[in-house]
PDB file of N, CA and C in Angstrom:
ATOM      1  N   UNK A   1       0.834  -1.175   0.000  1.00  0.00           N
ATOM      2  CA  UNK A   1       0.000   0.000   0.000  1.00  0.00           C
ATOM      3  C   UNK A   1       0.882   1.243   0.000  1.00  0.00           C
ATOM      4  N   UNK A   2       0.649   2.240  -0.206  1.00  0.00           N
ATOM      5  CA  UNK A   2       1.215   3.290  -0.276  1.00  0.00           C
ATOM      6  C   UNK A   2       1.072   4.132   0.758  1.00  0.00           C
ATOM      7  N   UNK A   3       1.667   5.119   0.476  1.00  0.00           N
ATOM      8  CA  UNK A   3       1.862   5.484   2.061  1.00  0.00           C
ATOM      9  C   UNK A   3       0.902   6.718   2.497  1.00  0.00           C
ATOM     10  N   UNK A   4       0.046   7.264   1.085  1.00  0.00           N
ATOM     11  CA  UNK A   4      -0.756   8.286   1.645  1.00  0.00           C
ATOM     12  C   UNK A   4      -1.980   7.860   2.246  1.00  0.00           C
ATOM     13  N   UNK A   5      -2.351   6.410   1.049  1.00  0.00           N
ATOM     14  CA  UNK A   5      -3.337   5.138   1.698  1.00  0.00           C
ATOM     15  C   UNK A   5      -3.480   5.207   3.046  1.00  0.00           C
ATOM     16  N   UNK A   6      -2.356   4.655   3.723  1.00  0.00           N
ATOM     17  CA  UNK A   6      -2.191   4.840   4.771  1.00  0.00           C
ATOM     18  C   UNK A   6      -2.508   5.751   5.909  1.00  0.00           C
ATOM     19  N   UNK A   7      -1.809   6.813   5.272  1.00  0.00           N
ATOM     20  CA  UNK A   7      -2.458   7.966   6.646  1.00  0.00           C
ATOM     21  C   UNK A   7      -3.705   8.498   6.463  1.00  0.00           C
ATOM     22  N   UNK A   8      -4.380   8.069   4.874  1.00  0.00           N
ATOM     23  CA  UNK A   8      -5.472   8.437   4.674  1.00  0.00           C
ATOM     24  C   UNK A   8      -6.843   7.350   5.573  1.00  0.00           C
ATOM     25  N   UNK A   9      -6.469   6.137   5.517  1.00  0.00           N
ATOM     26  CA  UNK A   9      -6.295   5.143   6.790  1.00  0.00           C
ATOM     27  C   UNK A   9      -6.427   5.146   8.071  1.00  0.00           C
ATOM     28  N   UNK A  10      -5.373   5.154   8.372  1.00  0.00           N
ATOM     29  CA  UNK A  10      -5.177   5.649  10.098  1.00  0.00           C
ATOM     30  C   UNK A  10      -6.162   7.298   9.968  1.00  0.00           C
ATOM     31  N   UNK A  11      -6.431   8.098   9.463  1.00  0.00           N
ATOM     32  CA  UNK A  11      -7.073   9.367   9.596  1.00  0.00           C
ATOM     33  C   UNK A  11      -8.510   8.575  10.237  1.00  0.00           C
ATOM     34  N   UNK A  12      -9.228   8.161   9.285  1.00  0.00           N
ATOM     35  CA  UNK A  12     -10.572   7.347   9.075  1.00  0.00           C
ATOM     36  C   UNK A  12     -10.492   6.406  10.643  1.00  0.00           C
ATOM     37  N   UNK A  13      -9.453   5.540  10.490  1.00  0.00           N
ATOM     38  CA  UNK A  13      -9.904   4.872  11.757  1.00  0.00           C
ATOM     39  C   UNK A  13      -9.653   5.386  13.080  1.00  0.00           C
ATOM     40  N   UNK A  14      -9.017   6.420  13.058  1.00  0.00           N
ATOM     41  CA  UNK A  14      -9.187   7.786  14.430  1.00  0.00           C
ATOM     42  C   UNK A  14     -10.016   8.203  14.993  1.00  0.00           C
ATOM     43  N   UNK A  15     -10.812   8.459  13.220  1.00  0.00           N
ATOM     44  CA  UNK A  15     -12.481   9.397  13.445  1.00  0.00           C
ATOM     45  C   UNK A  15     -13.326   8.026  13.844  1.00  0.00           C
ATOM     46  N   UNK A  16     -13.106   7.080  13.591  1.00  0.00           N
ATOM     47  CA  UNK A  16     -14.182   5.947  13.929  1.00  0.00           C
ATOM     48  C   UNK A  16     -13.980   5.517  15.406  1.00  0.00           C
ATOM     49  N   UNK A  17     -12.554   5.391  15.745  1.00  0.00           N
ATOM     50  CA  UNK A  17     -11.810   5.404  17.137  1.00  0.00           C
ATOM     51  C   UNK A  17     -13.098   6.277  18.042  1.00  0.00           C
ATOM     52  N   UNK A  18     -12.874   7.799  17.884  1.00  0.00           N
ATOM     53  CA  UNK A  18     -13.160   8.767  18.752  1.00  0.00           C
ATOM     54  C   UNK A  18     -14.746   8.460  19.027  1.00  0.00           C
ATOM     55  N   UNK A  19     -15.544   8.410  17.550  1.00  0.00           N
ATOM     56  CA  UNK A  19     -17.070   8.341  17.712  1.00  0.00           C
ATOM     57  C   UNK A  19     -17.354   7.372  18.398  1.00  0.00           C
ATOM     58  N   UNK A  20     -17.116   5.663  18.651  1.00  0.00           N
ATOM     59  CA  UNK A  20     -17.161   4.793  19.107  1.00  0.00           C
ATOM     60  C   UNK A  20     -17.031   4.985  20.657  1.00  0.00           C
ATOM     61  N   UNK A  21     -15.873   5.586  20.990  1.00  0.00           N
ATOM     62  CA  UNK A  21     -15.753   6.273  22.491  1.00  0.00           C
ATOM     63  C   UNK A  21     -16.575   6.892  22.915  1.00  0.00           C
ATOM     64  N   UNK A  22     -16.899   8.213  22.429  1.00  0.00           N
ATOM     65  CA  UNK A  22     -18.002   8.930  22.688  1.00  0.00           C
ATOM     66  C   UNK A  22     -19.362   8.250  23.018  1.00  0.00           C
ATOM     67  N   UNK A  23     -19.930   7.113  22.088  1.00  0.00           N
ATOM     68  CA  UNK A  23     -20.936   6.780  21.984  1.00  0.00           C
ATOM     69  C   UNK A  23     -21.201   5.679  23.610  1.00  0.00           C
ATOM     70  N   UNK A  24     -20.013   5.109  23.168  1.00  0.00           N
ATOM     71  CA  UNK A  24     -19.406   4.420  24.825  1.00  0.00           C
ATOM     72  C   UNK A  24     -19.965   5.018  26.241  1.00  0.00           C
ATOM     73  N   UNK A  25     -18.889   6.022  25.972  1.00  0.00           N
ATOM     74  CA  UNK A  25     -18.718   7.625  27.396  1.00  0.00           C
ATOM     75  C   UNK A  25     -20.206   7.886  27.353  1.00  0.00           C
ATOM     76  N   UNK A  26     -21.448   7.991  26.928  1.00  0.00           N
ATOM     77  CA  UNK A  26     -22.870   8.485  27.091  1.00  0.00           C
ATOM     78  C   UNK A  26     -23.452   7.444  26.505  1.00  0.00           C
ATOM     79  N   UNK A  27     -23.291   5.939  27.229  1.00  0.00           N
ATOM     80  CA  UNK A  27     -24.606   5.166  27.269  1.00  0.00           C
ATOM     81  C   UNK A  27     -25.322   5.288  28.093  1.00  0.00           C
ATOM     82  N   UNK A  28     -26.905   5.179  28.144  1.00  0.00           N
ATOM     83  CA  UNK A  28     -27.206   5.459  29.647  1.00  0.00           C
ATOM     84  C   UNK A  28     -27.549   6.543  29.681  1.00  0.00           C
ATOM     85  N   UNK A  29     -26.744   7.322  29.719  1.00  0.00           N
ATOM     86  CA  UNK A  29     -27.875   8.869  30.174  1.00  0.00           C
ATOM     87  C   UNK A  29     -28.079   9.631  29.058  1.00  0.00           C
ATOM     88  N   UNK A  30     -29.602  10.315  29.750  1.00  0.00           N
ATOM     89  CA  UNK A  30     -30.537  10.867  29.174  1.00  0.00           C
ATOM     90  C   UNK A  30     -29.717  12.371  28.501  1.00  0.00           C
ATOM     91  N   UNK A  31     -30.494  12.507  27.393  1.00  0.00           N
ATOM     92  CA  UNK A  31     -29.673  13.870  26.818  1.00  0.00           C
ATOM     93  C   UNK A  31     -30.919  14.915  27.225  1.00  0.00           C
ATOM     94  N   UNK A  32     -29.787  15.943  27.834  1.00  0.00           N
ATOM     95  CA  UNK A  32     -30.711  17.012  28.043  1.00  0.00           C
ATOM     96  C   UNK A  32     -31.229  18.147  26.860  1.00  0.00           C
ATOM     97  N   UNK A  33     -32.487  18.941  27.477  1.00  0.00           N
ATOM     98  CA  UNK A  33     -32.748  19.656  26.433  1.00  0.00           C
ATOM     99  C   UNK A  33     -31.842  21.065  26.425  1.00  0.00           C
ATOM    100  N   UNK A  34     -31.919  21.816  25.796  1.00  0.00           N
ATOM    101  CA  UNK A  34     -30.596  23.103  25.392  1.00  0.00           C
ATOM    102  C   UNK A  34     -31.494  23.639  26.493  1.00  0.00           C
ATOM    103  N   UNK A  35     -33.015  24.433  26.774  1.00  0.00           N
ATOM    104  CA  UNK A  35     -33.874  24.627  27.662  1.00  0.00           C
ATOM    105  C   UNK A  35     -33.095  24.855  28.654  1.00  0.00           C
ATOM    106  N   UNK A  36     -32.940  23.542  29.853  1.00  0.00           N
ATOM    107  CA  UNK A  36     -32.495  23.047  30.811  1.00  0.00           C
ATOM    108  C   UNK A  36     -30.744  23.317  30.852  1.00  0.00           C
ATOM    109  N   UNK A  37     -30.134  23.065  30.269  1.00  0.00           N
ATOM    110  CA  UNK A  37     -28.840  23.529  29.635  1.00  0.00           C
ATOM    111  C   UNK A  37     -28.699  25.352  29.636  1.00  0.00           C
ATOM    112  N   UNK A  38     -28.934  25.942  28.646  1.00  0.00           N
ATOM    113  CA  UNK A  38     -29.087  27.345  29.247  1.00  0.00           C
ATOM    114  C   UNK A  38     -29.823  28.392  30.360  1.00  0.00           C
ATOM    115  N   UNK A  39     -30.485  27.508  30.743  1.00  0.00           N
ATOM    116  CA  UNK A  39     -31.147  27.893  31.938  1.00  0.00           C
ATOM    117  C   UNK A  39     -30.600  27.938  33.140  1.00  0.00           C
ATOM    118  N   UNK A  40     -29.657  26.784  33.560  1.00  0.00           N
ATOM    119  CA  UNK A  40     -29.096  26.346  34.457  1.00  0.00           C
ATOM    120  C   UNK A  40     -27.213  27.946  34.119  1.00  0.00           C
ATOM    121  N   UNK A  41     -27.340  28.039  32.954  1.00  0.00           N
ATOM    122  CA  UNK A  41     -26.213  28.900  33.049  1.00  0.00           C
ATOM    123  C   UNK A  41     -26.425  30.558  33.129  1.00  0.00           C
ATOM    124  N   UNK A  42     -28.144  30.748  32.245  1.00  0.00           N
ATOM    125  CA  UNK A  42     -28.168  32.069  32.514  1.00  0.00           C
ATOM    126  C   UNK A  42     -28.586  32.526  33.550  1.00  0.00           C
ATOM    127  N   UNK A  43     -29.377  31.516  34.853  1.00  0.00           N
ATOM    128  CA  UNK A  43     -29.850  31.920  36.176  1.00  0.00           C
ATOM    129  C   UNK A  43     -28.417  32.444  36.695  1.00  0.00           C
ATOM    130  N   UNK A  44     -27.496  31.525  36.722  1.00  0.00           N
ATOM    131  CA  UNK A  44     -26.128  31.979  37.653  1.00  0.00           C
ATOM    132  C   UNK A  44     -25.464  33.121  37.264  1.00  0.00           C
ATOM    133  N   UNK A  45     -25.523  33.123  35.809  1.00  0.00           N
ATOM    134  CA  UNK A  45     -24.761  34.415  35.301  1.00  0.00           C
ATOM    135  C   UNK A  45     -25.432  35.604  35.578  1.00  0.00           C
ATOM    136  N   UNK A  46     -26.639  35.442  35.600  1.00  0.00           N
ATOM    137  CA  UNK A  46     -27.665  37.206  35.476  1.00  0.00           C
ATOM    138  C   UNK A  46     -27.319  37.359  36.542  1.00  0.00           C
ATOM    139  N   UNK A  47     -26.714  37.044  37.836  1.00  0.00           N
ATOM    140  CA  UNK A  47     -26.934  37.594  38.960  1.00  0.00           C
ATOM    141  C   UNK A  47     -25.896  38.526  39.521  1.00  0.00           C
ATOM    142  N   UNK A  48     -24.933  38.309  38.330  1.00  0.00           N
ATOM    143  CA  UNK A  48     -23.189  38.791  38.412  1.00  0.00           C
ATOM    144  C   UNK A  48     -23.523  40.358  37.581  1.00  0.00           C
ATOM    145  N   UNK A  49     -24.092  39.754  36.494  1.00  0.00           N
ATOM    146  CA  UNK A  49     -24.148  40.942  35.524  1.00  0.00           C
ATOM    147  C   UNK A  49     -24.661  42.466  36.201  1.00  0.00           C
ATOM    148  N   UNK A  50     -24.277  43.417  35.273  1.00  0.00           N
ATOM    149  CA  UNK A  50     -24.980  45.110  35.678  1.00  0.00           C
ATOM    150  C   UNK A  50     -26.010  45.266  34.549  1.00  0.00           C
ATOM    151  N   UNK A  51     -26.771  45.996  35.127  1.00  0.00           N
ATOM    152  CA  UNK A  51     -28.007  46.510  34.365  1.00  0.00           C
ATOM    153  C   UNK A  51     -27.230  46.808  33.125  1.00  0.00           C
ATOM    154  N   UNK A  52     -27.798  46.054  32.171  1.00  0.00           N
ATOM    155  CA  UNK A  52     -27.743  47.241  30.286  1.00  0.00           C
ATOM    156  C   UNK A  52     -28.568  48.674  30.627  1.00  0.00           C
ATOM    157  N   UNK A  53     -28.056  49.832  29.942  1.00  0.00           N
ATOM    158  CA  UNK A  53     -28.693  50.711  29.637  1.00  0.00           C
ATOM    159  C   UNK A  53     -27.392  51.976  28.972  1.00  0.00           C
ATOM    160  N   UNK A  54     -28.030  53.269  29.272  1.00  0.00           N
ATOM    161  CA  UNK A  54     -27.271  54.174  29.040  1.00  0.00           C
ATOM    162  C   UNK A  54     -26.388  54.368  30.338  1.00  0.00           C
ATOM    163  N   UNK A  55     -26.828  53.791  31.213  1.00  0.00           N
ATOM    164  CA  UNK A  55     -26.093  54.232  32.490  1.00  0.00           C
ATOM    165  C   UNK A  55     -24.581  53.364  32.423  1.00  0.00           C
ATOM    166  N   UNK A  56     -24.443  52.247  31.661  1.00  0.00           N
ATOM    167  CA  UNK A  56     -23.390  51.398  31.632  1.00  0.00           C
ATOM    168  C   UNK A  56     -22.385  51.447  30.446  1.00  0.00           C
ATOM    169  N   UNK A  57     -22.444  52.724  29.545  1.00  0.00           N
ATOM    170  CA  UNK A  57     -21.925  53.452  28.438  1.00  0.00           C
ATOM    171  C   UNK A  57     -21.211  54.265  29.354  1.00  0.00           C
ATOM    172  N   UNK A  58     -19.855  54.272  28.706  1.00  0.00           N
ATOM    173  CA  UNK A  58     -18.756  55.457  29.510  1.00  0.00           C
ATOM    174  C   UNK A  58     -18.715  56.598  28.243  1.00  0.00           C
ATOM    175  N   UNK A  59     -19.671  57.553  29.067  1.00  0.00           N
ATOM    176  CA  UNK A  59     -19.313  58.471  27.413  1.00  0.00           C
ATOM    177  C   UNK A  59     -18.192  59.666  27.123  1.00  0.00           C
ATOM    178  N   UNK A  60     -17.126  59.405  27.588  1.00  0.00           N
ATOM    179  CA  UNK A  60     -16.325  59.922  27.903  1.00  0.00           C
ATOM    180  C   UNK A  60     -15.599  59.225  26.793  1.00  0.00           C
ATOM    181  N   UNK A  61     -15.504  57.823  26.945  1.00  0.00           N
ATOM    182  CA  UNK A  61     -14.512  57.257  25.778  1.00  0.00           C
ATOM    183  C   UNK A  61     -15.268  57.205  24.159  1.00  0.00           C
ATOM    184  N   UNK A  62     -17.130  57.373  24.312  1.00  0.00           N
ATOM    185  CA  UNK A  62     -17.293  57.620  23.443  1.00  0.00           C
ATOM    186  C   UNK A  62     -17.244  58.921  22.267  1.00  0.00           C
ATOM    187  N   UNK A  63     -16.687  59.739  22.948  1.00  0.00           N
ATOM    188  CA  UNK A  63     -16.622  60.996  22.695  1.00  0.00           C
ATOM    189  C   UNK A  63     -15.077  61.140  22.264  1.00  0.00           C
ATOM    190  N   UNK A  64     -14.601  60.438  22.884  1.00  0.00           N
ATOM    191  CA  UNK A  64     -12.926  60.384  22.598  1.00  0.00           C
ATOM    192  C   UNK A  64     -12.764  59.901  21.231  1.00  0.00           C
ATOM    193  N   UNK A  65     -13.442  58.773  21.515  1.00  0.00           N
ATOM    194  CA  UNK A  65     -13.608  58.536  19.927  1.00  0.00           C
ATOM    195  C   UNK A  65     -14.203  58.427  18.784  1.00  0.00           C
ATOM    196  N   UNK A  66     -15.278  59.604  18.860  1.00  0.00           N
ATOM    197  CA  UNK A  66     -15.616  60.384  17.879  1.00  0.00           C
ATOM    198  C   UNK A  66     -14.721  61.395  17.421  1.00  0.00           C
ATOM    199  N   UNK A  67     -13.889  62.322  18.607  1.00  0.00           N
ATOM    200  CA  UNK A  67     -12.931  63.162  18.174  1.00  0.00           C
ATOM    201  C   UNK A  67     -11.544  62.484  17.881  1.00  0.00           C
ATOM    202  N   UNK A  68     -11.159  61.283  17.454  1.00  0.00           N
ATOM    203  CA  UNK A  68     -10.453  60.961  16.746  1.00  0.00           C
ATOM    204  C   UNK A  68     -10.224  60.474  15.714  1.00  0.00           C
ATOM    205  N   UNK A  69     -12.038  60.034  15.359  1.00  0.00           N
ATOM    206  CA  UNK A  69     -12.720  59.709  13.932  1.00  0.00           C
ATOM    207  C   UNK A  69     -13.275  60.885  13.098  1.00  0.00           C
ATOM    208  N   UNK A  70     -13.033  62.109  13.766  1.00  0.00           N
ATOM    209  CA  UNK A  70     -13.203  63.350  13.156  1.00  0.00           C
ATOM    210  C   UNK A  70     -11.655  64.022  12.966  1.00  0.00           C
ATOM    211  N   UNK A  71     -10.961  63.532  13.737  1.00  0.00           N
ATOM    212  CA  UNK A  71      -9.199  63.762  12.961  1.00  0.00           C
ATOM    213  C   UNK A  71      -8.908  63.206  11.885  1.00  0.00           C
ATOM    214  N   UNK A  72      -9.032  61.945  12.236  1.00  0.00           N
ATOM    215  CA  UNK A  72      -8.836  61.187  11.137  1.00  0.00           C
ATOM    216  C   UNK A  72      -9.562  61.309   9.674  1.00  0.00           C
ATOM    217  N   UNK A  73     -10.434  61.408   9.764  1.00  0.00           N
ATOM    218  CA  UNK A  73     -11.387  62.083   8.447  1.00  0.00           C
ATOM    219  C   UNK A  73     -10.810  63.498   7.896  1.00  0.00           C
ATOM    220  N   UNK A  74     -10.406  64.391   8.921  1.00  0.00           N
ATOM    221  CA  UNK A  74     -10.293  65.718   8.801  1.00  0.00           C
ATOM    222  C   UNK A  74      -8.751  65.114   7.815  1.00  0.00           C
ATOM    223  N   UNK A  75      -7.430  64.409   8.281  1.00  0.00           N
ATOM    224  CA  UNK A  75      -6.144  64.030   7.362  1.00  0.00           C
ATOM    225  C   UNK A  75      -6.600  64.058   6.239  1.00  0.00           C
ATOM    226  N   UNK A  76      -7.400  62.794   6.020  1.00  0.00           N
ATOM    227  CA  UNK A  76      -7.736  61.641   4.860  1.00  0.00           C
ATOM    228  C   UNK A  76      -7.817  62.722   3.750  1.00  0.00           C
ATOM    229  N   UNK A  77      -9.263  63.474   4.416  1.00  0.00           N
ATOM    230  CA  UNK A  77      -9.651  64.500   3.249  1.00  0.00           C
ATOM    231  C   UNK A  77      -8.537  65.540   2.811  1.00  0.00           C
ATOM    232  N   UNK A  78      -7.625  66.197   3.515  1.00  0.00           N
ATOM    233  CA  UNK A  78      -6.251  67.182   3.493  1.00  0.00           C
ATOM    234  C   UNK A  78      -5.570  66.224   2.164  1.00  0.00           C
ATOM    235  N   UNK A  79      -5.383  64.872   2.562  1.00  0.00           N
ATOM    236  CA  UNK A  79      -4.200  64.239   1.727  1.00  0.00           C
ATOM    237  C   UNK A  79      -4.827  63.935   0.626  1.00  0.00           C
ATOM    238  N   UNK A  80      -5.878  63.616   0.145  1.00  0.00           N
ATOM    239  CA  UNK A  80      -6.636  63.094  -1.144  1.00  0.00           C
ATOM    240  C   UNK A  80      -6.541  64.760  -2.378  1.00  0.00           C
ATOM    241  N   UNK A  81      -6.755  66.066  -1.343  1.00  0.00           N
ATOM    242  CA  UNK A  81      -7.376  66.895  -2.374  1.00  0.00           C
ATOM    243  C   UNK A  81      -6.242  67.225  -3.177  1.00  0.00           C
TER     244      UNK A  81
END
């Protein structure tokens, strides 16, 4: 056989290796629904989080960088005319 055969080969029986394991590793238990699954992660997380709003915008840096997207525009246009 040749030798790309081969690793083309061993590739295939890796992927058959791994799925076989897997299928192994979760006999038996029940698969959960995504539901139950994100639920269980966004209860814990919301409780860390800060309110969304305008109050959680620093507009200080947004302003910063508007006045450096108004420099920058102000070059662009200088060097083009």
């Amino acid at each position: 056989m040749e030798f790309w055969k081969l690793i083309i080969l061993g590739v295939v029986g890796l992927l058959v290796a791994a799925i076989l394991i897997e299928v192994w590793l979760k006999r038996g238990k029940l698969p959960t629904t995504l539901a139950d699954t994100v639920g269980k992660e966004s209860s814990h997380a919301q409780a860390n989080k800060p309110d969304l709003g305008m109050e959680a915008i620093d507009m200080d840096v947004v302003r910063e960088a508007e006045r450096l997207n108004t420099t920058l525009e102000r070059k662009n246009s200088i060097y083009r005319k």
